[in-house]
N, C-alpha and C. Protein backbone atom coordinates (compact mmCIF):
# COMPACT_ATOMS: atom_id res chain seq x y z
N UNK A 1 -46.27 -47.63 33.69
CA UNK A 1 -46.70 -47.20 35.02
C UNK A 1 -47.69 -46.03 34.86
N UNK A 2 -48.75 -46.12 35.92
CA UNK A 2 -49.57 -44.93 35.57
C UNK A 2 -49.41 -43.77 36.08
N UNK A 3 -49.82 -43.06 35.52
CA UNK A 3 -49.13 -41.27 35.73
C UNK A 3 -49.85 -41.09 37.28
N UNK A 4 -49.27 -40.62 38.12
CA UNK A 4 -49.71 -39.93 39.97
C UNK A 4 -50.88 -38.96 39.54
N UNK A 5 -51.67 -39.46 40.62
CA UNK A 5 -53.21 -39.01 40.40
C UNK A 5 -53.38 -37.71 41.86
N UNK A 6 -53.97 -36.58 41.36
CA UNK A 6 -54.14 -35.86 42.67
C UNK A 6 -55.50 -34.96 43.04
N UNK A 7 -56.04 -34.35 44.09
CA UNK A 7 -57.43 -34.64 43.51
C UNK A 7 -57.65 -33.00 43.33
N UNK A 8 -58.11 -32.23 42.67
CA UNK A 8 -58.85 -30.90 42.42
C UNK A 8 -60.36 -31.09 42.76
N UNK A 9 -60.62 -29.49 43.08
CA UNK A 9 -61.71 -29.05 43.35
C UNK A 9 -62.77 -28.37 41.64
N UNK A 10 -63.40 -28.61 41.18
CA UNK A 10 -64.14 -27.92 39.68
C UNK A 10 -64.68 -26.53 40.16
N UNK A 11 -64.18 -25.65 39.24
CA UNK A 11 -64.64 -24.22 39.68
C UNK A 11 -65.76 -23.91 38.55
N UNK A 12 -65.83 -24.88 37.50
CA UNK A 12 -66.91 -24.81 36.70
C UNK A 12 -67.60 -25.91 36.40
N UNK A 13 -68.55 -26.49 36.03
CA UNK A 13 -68.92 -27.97 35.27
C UNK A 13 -68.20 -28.01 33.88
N UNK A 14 -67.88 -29.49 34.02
CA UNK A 14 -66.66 -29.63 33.12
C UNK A 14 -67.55 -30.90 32.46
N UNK A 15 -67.05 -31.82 31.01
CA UNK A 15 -67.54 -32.50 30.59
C UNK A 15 -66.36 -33.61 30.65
N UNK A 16 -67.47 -34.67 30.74
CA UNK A 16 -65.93 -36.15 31.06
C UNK A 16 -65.90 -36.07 29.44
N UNK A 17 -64.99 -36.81 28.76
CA UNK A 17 -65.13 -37.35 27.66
C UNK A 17 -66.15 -38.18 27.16
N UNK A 18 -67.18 -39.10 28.05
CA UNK A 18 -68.50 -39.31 27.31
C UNK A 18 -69.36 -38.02 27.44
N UNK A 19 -69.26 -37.15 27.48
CA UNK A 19 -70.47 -36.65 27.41
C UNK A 19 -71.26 -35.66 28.52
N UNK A 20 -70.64 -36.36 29.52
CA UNK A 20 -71.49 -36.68 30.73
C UNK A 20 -71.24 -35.19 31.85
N UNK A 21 -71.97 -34.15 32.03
CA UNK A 21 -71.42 -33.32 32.70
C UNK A 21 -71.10 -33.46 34.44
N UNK A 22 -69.79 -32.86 34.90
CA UNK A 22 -69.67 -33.05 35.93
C UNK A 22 -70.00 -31.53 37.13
N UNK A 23 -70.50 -31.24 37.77
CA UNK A 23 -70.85 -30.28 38.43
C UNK A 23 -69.84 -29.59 39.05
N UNK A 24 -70.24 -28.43 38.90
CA UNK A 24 -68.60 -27.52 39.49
C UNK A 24 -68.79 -27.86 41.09
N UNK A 25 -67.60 -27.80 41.72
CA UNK A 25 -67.66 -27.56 43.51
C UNK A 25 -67.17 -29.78 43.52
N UNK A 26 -67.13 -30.48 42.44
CA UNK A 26 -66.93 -31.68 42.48
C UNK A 26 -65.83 -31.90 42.91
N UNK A 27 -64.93 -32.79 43.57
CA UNK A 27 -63.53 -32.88 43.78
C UNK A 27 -63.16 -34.16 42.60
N UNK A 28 -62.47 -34.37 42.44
CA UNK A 28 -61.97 -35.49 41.62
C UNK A 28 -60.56 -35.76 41.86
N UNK A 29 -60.40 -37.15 41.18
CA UNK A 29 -58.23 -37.30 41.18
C UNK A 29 -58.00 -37.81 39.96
N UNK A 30 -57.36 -36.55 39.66
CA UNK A 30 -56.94 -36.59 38.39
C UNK A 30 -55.38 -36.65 37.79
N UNK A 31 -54.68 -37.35 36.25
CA UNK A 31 -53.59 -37.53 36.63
C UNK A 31 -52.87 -35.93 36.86
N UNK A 32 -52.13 -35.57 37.25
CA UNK A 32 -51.01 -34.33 37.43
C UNK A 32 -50.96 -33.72 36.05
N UNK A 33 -51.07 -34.14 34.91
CA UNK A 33 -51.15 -33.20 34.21
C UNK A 33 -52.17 -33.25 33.92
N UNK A 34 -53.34 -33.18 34.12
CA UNK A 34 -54.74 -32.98 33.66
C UNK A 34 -54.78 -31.99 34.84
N UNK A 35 -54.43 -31.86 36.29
CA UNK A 35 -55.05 -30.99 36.62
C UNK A 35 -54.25 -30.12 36.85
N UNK A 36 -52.69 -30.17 36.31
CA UNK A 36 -52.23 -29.04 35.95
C UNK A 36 -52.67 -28.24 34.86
N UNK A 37 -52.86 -28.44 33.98
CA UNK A 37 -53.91 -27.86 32.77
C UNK A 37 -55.03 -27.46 33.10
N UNK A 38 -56.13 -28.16 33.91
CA UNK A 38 -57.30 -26.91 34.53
C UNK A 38 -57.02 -25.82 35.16
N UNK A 39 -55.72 -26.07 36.34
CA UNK A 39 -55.83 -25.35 37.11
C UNK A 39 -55.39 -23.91 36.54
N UNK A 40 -54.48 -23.92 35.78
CA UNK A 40 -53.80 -22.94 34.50
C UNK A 40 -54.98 -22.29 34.16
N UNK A 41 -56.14 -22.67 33.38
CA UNK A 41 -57.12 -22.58 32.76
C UNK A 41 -58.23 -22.04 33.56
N UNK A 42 -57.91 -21.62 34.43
CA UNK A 42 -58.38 -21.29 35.89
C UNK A 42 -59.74 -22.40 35.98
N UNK A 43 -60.27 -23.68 35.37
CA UNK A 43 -61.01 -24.28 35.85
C UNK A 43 -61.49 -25.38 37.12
N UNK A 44 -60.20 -24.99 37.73
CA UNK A 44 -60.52 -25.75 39.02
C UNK A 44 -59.12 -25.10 39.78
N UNK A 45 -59.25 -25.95 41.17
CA UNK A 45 -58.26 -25.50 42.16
C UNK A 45 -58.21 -26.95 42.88
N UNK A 46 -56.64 -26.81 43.46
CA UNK A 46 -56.17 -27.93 44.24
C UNK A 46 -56.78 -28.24 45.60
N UNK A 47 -57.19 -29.77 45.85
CA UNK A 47 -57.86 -30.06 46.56
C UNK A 47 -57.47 -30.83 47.81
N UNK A 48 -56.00 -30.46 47.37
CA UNK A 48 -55.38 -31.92 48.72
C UNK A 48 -55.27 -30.94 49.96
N UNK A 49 -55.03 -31.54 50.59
CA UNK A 49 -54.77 -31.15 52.31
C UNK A 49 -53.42 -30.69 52.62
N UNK A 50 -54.05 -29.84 53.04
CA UNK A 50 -52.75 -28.73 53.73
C UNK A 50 -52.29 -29.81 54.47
N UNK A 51 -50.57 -29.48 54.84
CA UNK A 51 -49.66 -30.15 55.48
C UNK A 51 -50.05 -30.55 57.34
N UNK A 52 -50.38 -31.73 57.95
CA UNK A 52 -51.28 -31.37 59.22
C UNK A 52 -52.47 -31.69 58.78
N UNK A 53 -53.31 -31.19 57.98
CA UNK A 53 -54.56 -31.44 57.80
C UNK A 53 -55.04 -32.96 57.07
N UNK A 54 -54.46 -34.01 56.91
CA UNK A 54 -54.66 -35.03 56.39
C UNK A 54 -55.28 -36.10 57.45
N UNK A 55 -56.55 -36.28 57.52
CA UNK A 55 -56.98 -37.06 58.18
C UNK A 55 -57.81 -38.46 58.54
């Protein structure tokens, strides 16, 4: 089963694994521990919707 995906905000440009840079201010969904590890790393911040705010 695949690991729960959630999405962060990039507080820096980050590189995918090809290569390829991604621009900070990007949102992405990533699995839970990948963006528990940026967010630690202070390279990004959580991007989901406040409770109410899902629309």
């Amino acid at each position: 089963m695949a690991e729960k995906k959630t999405p962060i905000r990039l507080l820096y440009d980050t590189w995918a694994e090809n290569d390829q840079r991604i621009p900070a201010g990007t949102v992405l969904d990533v699995p839970v521990s990948a963006a528990k590890e940026l967010i630690a790393n202070g390279k990004a911040e959580r991007a989901d919707p406040l409770p109410g705010d899902d629309a």
